[in-house]
Protein backbone atom coordinates (compact mmCIF):
# COMPACT_ATOMS: atom_id res chain seq x y z
CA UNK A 1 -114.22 101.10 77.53
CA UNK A 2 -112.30 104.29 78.39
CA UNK A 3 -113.90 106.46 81.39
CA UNK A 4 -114.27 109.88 80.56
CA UNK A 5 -113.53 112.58 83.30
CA UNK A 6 -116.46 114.18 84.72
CA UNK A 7 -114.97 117.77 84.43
CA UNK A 8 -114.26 120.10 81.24
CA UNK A 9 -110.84 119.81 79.73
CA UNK A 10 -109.85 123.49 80.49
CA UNK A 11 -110.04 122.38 84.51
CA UNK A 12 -106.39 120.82 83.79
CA UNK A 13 -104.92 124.32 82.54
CA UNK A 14 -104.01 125.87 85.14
CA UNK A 15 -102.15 122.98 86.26
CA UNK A 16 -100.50 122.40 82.82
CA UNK A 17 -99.71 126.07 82.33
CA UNK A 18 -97.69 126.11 86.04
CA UNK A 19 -95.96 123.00 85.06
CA UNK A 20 -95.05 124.37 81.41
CA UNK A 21 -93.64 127.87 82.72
CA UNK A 22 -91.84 125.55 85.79
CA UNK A 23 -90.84 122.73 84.06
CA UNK A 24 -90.83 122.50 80.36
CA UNK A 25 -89.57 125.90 79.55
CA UNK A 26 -86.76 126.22 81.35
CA UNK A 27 -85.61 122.11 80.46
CA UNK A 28 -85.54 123.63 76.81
CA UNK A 29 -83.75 126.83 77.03
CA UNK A 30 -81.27 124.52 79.40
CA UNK A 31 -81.27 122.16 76.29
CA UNK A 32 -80.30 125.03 74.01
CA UNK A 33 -78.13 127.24 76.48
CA UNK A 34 -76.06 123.77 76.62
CA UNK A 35 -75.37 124.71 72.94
CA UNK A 36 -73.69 128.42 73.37
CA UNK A 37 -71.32 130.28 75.31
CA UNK A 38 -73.52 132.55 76.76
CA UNK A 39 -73.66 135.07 79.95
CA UNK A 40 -76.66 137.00 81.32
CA UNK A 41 -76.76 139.24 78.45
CA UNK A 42 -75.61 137.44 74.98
CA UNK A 43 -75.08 134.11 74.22
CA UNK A 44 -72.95 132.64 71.14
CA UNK A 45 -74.05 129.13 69.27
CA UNK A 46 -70.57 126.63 69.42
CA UNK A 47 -72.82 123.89 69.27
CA UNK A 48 -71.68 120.51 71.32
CA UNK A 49 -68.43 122.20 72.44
CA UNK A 50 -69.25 122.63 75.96
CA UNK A 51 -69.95 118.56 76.25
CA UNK A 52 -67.05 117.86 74.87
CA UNK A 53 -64.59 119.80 77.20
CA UNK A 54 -67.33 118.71 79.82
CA UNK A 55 -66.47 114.87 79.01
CA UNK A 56 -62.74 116.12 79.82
CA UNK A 57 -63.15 117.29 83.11
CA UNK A 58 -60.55 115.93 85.38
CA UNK A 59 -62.41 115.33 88.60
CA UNK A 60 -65.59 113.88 86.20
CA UNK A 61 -65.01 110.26 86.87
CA UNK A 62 -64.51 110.59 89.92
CA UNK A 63 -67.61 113.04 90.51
CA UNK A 64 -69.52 110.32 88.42
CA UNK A 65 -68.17 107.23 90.63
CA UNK A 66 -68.98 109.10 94.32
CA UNK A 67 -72.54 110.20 92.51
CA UNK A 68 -73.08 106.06 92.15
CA UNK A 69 -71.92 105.53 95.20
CA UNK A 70 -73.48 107.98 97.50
CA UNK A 71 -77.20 107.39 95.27
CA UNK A 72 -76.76 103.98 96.31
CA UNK A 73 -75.99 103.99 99.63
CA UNK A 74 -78.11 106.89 100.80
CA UNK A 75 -80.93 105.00 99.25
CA UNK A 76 -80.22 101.45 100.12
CA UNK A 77 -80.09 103.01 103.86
CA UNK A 78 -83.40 104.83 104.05
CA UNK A 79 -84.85 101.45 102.58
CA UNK A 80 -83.78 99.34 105.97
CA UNK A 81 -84.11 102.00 107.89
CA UNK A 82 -87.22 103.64 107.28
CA UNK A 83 -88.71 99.92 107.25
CA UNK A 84 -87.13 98.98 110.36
CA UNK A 85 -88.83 102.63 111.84
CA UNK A 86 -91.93 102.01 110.42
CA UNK A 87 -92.32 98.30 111.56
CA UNK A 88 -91.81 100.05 115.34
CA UNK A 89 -93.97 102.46 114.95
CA UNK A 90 -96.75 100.81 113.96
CA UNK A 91 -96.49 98.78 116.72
CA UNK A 92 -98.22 98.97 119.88
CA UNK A 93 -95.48 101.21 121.71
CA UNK A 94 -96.02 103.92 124.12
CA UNK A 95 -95.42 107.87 123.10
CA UNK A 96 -96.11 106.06 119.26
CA UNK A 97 -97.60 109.75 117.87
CA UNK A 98 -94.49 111.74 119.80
CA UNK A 99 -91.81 109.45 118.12
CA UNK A 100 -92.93 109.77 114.76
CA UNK A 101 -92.90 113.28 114.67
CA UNK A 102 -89.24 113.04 116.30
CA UNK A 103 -88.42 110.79 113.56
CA UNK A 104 -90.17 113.19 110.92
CA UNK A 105 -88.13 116.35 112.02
CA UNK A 106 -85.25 116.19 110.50
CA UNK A 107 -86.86 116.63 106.94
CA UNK A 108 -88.03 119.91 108.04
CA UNK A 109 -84.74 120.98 108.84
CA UNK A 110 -82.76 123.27 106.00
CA UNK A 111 -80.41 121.07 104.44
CA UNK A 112 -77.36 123.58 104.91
CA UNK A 113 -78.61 123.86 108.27
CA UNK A 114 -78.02 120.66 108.87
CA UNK A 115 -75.04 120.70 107.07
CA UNK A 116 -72.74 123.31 108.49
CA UNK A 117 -74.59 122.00 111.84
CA UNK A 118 -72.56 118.41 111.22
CA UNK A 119 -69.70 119.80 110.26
CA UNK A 120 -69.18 121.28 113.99
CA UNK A 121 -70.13 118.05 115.50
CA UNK A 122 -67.91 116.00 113.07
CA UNK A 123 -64.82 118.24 114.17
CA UNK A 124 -62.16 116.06 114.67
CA UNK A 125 -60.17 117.96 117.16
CA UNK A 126 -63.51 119.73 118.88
CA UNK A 127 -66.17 117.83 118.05
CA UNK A 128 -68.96 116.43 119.80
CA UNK A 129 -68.98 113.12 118.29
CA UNK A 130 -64.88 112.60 118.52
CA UNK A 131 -65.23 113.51 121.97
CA UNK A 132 -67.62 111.47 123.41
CA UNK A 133 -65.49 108.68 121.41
CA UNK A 134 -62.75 109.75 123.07
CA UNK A 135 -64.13 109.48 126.23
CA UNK A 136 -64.93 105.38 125.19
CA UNK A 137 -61.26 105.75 124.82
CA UNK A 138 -61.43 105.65 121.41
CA UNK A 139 -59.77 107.60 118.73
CA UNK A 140 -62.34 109.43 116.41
CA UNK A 141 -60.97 109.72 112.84
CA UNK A 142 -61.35 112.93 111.06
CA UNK A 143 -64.94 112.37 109.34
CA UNK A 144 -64.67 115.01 106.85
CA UNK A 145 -60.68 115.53 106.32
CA UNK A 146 -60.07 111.84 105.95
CA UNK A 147 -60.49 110.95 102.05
CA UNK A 148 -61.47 107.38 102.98
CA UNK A 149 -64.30 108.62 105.62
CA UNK A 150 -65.56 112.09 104.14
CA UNK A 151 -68.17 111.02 101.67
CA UNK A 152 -69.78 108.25 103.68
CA UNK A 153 -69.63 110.65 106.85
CA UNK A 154 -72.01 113.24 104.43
CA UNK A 155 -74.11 109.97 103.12
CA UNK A 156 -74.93 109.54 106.55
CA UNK A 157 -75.79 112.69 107.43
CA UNK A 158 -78.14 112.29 104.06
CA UNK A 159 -79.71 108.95 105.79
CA UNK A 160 -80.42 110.93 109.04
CA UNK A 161 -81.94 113.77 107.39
CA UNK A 162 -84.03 111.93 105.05
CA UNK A 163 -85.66 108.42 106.70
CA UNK A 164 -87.88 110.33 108.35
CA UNK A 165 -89.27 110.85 104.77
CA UNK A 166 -88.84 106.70 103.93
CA UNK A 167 -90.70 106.20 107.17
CA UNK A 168 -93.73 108.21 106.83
CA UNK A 169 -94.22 106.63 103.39
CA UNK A 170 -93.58 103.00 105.22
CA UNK A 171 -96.15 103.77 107.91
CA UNK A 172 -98.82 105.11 105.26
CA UNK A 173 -98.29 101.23 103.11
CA UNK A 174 -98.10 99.07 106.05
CA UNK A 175 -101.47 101.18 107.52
CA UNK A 176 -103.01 100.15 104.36
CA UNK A 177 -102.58 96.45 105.20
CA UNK A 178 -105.98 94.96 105.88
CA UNK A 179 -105.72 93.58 109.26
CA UNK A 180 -107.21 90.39 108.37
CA UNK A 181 -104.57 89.60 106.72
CA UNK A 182 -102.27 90.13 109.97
CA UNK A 183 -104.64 88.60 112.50
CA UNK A 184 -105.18 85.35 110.06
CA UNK A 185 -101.30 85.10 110.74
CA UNK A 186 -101.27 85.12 114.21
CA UNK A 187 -104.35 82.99 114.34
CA UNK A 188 -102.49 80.53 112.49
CA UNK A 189 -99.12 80.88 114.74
CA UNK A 190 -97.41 83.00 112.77
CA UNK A 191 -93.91 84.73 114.76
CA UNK A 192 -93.45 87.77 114.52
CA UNK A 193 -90.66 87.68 112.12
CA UNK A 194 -93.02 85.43 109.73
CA UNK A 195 -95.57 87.66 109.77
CA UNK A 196 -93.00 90.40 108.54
CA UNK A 197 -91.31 88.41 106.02
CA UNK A 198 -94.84 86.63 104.60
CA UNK A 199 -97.46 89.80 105.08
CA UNK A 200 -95.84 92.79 105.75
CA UNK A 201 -93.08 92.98 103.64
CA UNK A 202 -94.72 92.04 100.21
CA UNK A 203 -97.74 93.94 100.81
CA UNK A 204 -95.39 97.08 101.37
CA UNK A 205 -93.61 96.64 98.14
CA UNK A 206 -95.21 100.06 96.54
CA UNK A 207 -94.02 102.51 99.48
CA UNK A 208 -90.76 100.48 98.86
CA UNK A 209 -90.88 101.13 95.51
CA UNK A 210 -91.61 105.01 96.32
CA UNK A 211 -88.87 104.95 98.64
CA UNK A 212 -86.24 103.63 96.26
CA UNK A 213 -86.88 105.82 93.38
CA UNK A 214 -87.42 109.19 95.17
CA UNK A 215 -84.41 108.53 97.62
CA UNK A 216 -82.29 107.44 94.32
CA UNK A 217 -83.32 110.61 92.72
CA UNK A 218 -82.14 112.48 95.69
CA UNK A 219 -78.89 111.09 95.72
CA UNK A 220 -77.81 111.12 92.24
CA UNK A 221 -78.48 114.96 92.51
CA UNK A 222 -77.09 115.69 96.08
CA UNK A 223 -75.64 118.64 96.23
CA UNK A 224 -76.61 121.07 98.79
CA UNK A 225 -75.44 119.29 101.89
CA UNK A 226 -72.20 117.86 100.10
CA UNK A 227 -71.71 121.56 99.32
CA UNK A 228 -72.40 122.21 102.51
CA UNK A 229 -70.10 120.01 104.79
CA UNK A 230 -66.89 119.29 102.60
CA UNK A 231 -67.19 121.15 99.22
CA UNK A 232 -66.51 118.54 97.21
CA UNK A 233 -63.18 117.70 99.63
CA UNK A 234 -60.25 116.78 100.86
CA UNK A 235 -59.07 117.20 97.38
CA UNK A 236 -61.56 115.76 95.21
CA UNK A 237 -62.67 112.93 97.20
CA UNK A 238 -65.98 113.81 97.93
CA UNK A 239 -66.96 115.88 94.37
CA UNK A 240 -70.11 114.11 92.70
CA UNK A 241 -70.93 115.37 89.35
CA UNK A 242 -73.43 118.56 90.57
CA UNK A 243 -70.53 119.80 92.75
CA UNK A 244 -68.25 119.21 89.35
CA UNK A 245 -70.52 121.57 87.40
CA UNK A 246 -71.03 123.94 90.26
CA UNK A 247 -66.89 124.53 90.33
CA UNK A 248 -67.65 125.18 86.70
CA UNK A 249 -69.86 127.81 86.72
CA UNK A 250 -67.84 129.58 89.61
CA UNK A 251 -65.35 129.56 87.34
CA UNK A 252 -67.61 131.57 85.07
CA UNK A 253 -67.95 128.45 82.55
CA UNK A 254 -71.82 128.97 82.39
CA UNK A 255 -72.83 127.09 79.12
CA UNK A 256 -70.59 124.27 80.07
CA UNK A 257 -72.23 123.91 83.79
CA UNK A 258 -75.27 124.16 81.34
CA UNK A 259 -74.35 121.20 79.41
CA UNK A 260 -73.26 119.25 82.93
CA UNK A 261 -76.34 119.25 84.07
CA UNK A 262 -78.13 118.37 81.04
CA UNK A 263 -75.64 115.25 80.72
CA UNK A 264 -76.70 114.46 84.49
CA UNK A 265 -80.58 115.44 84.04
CA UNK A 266 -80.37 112.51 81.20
CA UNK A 267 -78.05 109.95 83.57
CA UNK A 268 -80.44 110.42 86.22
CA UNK A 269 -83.34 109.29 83.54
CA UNK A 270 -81.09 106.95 81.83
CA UNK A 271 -81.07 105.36 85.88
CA UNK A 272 -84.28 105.59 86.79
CA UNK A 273 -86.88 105.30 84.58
CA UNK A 274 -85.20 101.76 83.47
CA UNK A 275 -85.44 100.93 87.58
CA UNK A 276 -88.96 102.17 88.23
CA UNK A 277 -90.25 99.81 84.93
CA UNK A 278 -88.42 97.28 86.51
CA UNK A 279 -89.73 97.56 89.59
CA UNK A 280 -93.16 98.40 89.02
CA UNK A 281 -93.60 95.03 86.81
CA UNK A 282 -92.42 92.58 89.33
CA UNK A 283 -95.43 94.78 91.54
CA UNK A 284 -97.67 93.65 88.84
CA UNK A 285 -96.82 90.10 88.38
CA UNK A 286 -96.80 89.81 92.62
């Protein structure tokens, strides 16, 4: 038997209207400004011309590779971390309110804020963080001028900005854990480290769910604080795809950033939606 909702159908336009102006609109006109050379004032039909000079972009397999790589690793990091924050602050510790906002605060920070804020302290001649290294006696490397070091150095500027984030939603699932289920453990002699593994990690499987797909999201479409710290540099060492199409468009390439980011809008889908099915029936058959 299907439930009917208690309110009138026109209740849900507002909402749908918002969402059709903010959402569906514009993912249409980028669908057909993909198609045409166009600027602010005229626009000219070439049809799938700008994906195919897109497709020969120099730096795109590259961009595409260090998109992969920084999704997964940004991602993969808030998931331990922000579980490993969590676990501690639901504990009985003392200052337990205080350190979760601490832990919160960076996600209220701007992005290029935080950005150009690293980029000081990664300085490898004047930096805080190669100085106090220094002072270990040992010799900082240049974070964001080394091509082996400068996209993990921004990834994990990502992680710090963004567990805070992974953690709140931890807290809110393991919260949800009916302590029965936690003080039947311990009655039974559970450690510590069993009652993780056998309560508190299954029964947290949807915020770990959440926190995979929205922190994968995030990092397929980084671009602000890569932007931000290293502009897609040394070189090209640190370009993921949305820094590839921004270059384009300052290049005054507009329909062909166009069709970039409709080729990443549908990689990002093409990604995700196959993970969150995945994901969300092994939830169901748990």
């Amino acid at each position: 038997m299907v439930r009917r909702s208690p309110y009138p159908q026109w209740f849900y336009l507002p909402a749908g209207v918002v969402y059709g102006v903010l959402f569906v609109v514009p993912t249409f006109a980028s669908f057909y400004f993909s198609l045409t050379r166009w600027t602010i004032f005229e626009s000219h039909f070439i049809g799938l011309d700008n994906f195919v000079a897109f497709f020969r972009e120099p730096a795109l397999v590259r961009g595409f590779t260090n998109t992969l790589i920084y999704g997964v690793v940004t991602s993969g990091a808030k998931v331990v971390l922000g579980l490993a924050l969590a676990v501690l602050l639901t504990s009985r510790i003392v200052a337990r309110g205080w350190l979760r906002s601490v832990v919160f605060f960076p996600v209220l920070v701007s992005t290029i804020g935080v950005g150009l804020t690293f980029t000081v302290l990664l300085n490898p001649e004047r930096g805080l963080v190669n100085q106090v290294l220094g002072a270990a006696g040992v010799d900082g490397p240049g974070w964001l001028t080394n091509p082996s070091y400068a996209l993990l150095s921004v990834a994990m500027v990502d992680v710090w900005k963004g567990v805070g984030l992974a953690t709140l939603i931890y807290i809110a699932g393991i919260v949800s854990i009916p302590q029965e289920y936690l003080e039947a453990a311990r009655v039974d002699g559970a450690s510590a480290w069993s009652v993780f593994r056998s309560v508190i990690l299954p029964l947290a499987r949807p915020a770990t769910v959440t926190v995979i797909i929205l922190s994968l999201i995030g990092g397929l479409r980084s671009f602000d604080l890569i932007w931000a710290m290293t502009r897609g540099g040394p070189g090209f060492t640190s370009d993921v795809v949305a820094s590839v199409i921004y270059k384009q468009y300052q290049a005054g390439f507009a329909g062909l950033s166009t069709a970039g980011n409709v080729v990443l809008f549908a990689v990002v889908t093409a990604i995700v939606l196959p993970l969150s099915r995945f994901l969300n029936r092994k939830e169901v058959e748990l």
